[in-house]
C-alpha atoms as a PDB file:
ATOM      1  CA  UNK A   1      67.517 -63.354  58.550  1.00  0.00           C
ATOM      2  CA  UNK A   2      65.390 -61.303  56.343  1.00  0.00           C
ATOM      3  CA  UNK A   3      61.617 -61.914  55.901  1.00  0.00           C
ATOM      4  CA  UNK A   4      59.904 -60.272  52.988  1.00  0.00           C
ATOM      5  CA  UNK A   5      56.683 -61.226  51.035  1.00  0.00           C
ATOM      6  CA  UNK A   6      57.099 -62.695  47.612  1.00  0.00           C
ATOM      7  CA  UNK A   7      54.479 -63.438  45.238  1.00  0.00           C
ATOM      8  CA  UNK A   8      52.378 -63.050  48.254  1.00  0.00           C
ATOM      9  CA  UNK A   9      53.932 -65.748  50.584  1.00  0.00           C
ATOM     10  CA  UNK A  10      55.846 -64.597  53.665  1.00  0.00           C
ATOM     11  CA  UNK A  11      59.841 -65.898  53.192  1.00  0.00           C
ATOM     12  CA  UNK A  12      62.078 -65.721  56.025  1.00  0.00           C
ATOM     13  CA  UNK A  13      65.583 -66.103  54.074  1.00  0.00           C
ATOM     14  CA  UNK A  14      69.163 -66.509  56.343  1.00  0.00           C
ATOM     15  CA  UNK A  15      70.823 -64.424  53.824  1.00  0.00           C
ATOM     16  CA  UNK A  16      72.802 -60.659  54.530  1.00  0.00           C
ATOM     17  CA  UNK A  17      71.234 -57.331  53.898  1.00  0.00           C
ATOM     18  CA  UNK A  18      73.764 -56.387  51.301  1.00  0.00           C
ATOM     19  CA  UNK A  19      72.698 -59.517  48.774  1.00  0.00           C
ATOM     20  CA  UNK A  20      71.391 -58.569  45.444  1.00  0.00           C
ATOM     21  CA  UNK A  21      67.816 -58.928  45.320  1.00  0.00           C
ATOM     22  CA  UNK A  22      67.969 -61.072  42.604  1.00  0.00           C
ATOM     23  CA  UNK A  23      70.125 -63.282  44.164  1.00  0.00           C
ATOM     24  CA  UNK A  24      68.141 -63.686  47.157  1.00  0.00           C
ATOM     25  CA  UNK A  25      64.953 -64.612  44.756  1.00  0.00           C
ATOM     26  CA  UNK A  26      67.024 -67.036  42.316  1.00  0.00           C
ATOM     27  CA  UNK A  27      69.355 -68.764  44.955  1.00  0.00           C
ATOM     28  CA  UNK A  28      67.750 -68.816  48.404  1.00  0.00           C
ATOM     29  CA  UNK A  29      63.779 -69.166  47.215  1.00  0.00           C
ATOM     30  CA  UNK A  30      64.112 -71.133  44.126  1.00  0.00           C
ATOM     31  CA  UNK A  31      62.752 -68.459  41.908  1.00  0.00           C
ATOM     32  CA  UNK A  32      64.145 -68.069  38.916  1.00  0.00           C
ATOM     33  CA  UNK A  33      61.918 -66.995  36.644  1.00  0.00           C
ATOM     34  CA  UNK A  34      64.186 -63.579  37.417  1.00  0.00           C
ATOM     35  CA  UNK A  35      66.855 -64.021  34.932  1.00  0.00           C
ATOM     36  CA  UNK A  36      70.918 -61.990  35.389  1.00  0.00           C
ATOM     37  CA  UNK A  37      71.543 -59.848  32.480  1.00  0.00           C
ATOM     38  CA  UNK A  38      74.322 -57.419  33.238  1.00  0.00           C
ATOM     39  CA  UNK A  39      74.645 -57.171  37.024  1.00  0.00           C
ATOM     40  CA  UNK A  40      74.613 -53.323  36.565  1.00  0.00           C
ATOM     41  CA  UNK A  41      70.924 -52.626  35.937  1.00  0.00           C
ATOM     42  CA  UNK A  42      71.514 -51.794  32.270  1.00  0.00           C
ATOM     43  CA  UNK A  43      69.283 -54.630  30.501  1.00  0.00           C
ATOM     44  CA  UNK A  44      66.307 -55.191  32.330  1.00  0.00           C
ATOM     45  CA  UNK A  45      66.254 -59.138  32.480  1.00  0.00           C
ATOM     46  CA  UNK A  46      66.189 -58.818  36.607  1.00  0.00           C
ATOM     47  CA  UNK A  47      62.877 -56.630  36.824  1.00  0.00           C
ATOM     48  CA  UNK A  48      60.503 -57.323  39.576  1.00  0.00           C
ATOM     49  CA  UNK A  49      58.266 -55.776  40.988  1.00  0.00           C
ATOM     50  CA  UNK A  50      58.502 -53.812  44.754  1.00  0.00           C
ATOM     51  CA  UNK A  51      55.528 -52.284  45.888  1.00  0.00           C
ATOM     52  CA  UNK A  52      54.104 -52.566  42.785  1.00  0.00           C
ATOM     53  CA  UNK A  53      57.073 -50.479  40.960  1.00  0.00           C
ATOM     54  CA  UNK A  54      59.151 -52.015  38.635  1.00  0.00           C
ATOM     55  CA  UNK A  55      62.958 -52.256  39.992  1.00  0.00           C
ATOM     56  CA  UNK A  56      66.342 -54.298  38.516  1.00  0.00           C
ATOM     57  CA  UNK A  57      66.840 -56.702  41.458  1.00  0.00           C
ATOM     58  CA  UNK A  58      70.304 -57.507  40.185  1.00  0.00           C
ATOM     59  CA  UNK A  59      71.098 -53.991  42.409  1.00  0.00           C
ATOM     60  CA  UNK A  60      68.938 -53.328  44.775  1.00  0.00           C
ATOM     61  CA  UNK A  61      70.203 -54.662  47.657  1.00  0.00           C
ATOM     62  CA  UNK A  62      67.722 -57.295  50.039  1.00  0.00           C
ATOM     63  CA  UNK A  63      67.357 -55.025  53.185  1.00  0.00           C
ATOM     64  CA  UNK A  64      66.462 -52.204  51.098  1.00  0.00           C
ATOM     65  CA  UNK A  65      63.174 -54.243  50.542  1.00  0.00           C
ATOM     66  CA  UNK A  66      61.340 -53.316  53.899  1.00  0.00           C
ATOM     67  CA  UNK A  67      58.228 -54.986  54.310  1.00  0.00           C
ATOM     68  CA  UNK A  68      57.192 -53.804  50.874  1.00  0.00           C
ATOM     69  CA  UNK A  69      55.443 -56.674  48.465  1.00  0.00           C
ATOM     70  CA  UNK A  70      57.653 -58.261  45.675  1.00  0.00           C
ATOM     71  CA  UNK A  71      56.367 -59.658  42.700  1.00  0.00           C
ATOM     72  CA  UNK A  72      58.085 -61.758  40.397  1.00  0.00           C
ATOM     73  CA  UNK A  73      57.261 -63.309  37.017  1.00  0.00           C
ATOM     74  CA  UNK A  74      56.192 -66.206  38.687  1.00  0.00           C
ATOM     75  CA  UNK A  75      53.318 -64.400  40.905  1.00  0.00           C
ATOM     76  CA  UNK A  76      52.739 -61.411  38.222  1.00  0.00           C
ATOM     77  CA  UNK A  77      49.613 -63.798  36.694  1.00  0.00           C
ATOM     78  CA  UNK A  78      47.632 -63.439  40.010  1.00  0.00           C
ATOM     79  CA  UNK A  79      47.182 -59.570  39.617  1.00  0.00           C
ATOM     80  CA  UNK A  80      44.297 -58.845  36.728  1.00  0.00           C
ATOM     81  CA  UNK A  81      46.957 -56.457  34.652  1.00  0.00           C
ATOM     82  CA  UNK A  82      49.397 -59.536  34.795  1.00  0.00           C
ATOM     83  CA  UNK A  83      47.335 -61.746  33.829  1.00  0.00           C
ATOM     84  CA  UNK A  84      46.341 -60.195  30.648  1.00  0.00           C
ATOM     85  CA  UNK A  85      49.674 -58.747  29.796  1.00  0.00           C
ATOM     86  CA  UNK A  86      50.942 -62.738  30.319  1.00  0.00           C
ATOM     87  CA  UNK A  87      48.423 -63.625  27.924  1.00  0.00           C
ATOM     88  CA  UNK A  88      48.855 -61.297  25.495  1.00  0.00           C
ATOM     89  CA  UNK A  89      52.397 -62.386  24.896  1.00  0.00           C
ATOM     90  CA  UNK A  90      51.409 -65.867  24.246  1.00  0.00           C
ATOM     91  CA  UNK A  91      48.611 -64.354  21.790  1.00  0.00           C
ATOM     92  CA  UNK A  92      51.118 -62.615  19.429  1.00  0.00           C
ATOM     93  CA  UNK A  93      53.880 -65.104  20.082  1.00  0.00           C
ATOM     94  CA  UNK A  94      56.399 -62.296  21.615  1.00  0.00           C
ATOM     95  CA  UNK A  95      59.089 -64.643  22.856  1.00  0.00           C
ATOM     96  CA  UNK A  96      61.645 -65.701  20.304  1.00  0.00           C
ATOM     97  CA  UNK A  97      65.246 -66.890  22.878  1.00  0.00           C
ATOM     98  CA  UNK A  98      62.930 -65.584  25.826  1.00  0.00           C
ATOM     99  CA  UNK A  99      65.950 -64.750  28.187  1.00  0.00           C
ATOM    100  CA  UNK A 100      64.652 -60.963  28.613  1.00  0.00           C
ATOM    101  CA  UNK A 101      60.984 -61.691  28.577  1.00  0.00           C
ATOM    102  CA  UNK A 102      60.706 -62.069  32.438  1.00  0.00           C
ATOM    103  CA  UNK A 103      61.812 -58.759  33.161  1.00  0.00           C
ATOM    104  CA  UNK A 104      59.948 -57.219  29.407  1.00  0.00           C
ATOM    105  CA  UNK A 105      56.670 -58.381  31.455  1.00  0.00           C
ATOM    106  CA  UNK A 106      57.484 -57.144  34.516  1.00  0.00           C
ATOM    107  CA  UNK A 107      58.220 -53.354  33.167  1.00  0.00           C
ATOM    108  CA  UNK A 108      54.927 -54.012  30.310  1.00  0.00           C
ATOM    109  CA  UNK A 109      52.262 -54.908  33.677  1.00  0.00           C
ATOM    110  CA  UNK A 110      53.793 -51.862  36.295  1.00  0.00           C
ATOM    111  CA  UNK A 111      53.302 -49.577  32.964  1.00  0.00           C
ATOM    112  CA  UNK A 112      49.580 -50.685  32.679  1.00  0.00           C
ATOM    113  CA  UNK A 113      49.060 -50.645  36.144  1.00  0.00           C
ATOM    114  CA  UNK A 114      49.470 -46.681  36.100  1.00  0.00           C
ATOM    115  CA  UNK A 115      48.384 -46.324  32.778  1.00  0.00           C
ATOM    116  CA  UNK A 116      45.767 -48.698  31.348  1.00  0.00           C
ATOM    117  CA  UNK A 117      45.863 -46.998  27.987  1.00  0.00           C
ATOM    118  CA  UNK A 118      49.340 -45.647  26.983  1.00  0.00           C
ATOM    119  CA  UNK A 119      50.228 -44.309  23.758  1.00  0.00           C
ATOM    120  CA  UNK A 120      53.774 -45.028  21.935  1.00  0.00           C
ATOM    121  CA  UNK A 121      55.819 -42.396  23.923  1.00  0.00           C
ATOM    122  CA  UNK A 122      54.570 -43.654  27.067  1.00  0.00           C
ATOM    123  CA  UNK A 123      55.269 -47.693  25.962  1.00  0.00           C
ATOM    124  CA  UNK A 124      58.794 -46.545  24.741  1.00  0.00           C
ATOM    125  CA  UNK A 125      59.253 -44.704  27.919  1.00  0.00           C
ATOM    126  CA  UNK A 126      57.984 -47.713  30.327  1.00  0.00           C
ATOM    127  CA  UNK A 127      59.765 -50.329  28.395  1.00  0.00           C
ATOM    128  CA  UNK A 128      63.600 -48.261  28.080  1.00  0.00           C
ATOM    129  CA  UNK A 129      66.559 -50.366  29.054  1.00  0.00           C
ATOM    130  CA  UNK A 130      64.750 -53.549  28.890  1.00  0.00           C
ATOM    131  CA  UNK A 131      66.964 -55.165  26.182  1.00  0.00           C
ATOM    132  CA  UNK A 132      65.368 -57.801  23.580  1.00  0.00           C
ATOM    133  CA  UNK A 133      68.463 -59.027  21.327  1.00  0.00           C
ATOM    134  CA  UNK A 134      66.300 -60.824  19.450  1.00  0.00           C
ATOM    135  CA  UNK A 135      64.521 -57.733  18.326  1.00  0.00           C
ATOM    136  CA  UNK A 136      61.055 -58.339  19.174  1.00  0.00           C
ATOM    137  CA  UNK A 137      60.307 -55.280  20.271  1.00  0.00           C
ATOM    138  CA  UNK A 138      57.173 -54.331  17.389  1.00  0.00           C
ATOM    139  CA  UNK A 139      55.739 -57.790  18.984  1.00  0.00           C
ATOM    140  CA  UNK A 140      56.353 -56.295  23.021  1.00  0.00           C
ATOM    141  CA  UNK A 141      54.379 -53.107  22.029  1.00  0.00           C
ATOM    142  CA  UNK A 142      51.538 -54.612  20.419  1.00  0.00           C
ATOM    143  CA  UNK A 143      51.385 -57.275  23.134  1.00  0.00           C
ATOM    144  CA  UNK A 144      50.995 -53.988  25.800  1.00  0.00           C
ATOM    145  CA  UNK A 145      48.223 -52.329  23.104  1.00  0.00           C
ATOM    146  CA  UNK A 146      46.056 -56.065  23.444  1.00  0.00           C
ATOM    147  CA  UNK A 147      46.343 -56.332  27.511  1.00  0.00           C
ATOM    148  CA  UNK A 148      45.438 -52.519  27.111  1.00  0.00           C
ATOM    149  CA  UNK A 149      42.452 -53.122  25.727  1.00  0.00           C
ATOM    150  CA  UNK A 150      41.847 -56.548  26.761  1.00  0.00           C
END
């Protein structure tokens, strides 16, 4: 049995230390706003967030949690930063297919939440290896410049 905090709610989930993360989110608690990519933490789709850092669930394994805080796309709205970053996709319309944008969210709010005001190099750093193939990446980097200044 593992207990954890999600999204703020305490989950106590009969699963085994070695499960993915991701699985453990998508599977046992019904979240799956946390979508499987690649299964080798390549794309980016599984982000989430762990103490407030952003990590690819699909390899981090469920005991490695601790008693640290997850966040998922589903809770990420409740912190200020998430919030605006949320709203700032639907603002410039970022999502074309949508698959990656769970986990494009995830890495855009743990980049403003150490740096409210990041230039290019520090967006293209934050946001590597999460994988749009629909392209929309000029529409992910102005949605980060609004919830900057937002």
């Amino acid at each position: 049995m593992i207990d954890m905090t999600v999204n703020g709610e305490l989950l106590h989930l009969d699963v085994p230390d070695d499960m993915p993360l991701l699985w453990a989110l998508r599977d046992v608690a019904g979240l799956t706003g946390t979508k499987f990519g690649c299964g080798i933490a390549q794309c980016g789709a599984c982000t989430v967030h762990v103490d407030g850092k952003p990590v690819r669930s699909c390899v981090m394994p469920v005991g490695a949690v601790g008693n640290r805080p997850v966040t998922t796309v589903e809770g990420v709205s409740e912190t200020p930063v998430g919030k605006k970053v949320q709203e700032a996709w639907l603002d410039l319309e970022v999502v074309q297919c949508g698959y990656c944008q769970s986990g494009q969210i995830m890495s855009a709010a743990a980049l403003l939440g150490r740096n409210p005001d990041p230039d290019d190099a520090a967006i293209d750093a934050a946001m590597a290896g999460n994988v749009c193939r629909c392209g929309t990446y000029p529409r992910i980097r102005a949605a980060i410049k609004q919830a900057a200044t937002a």
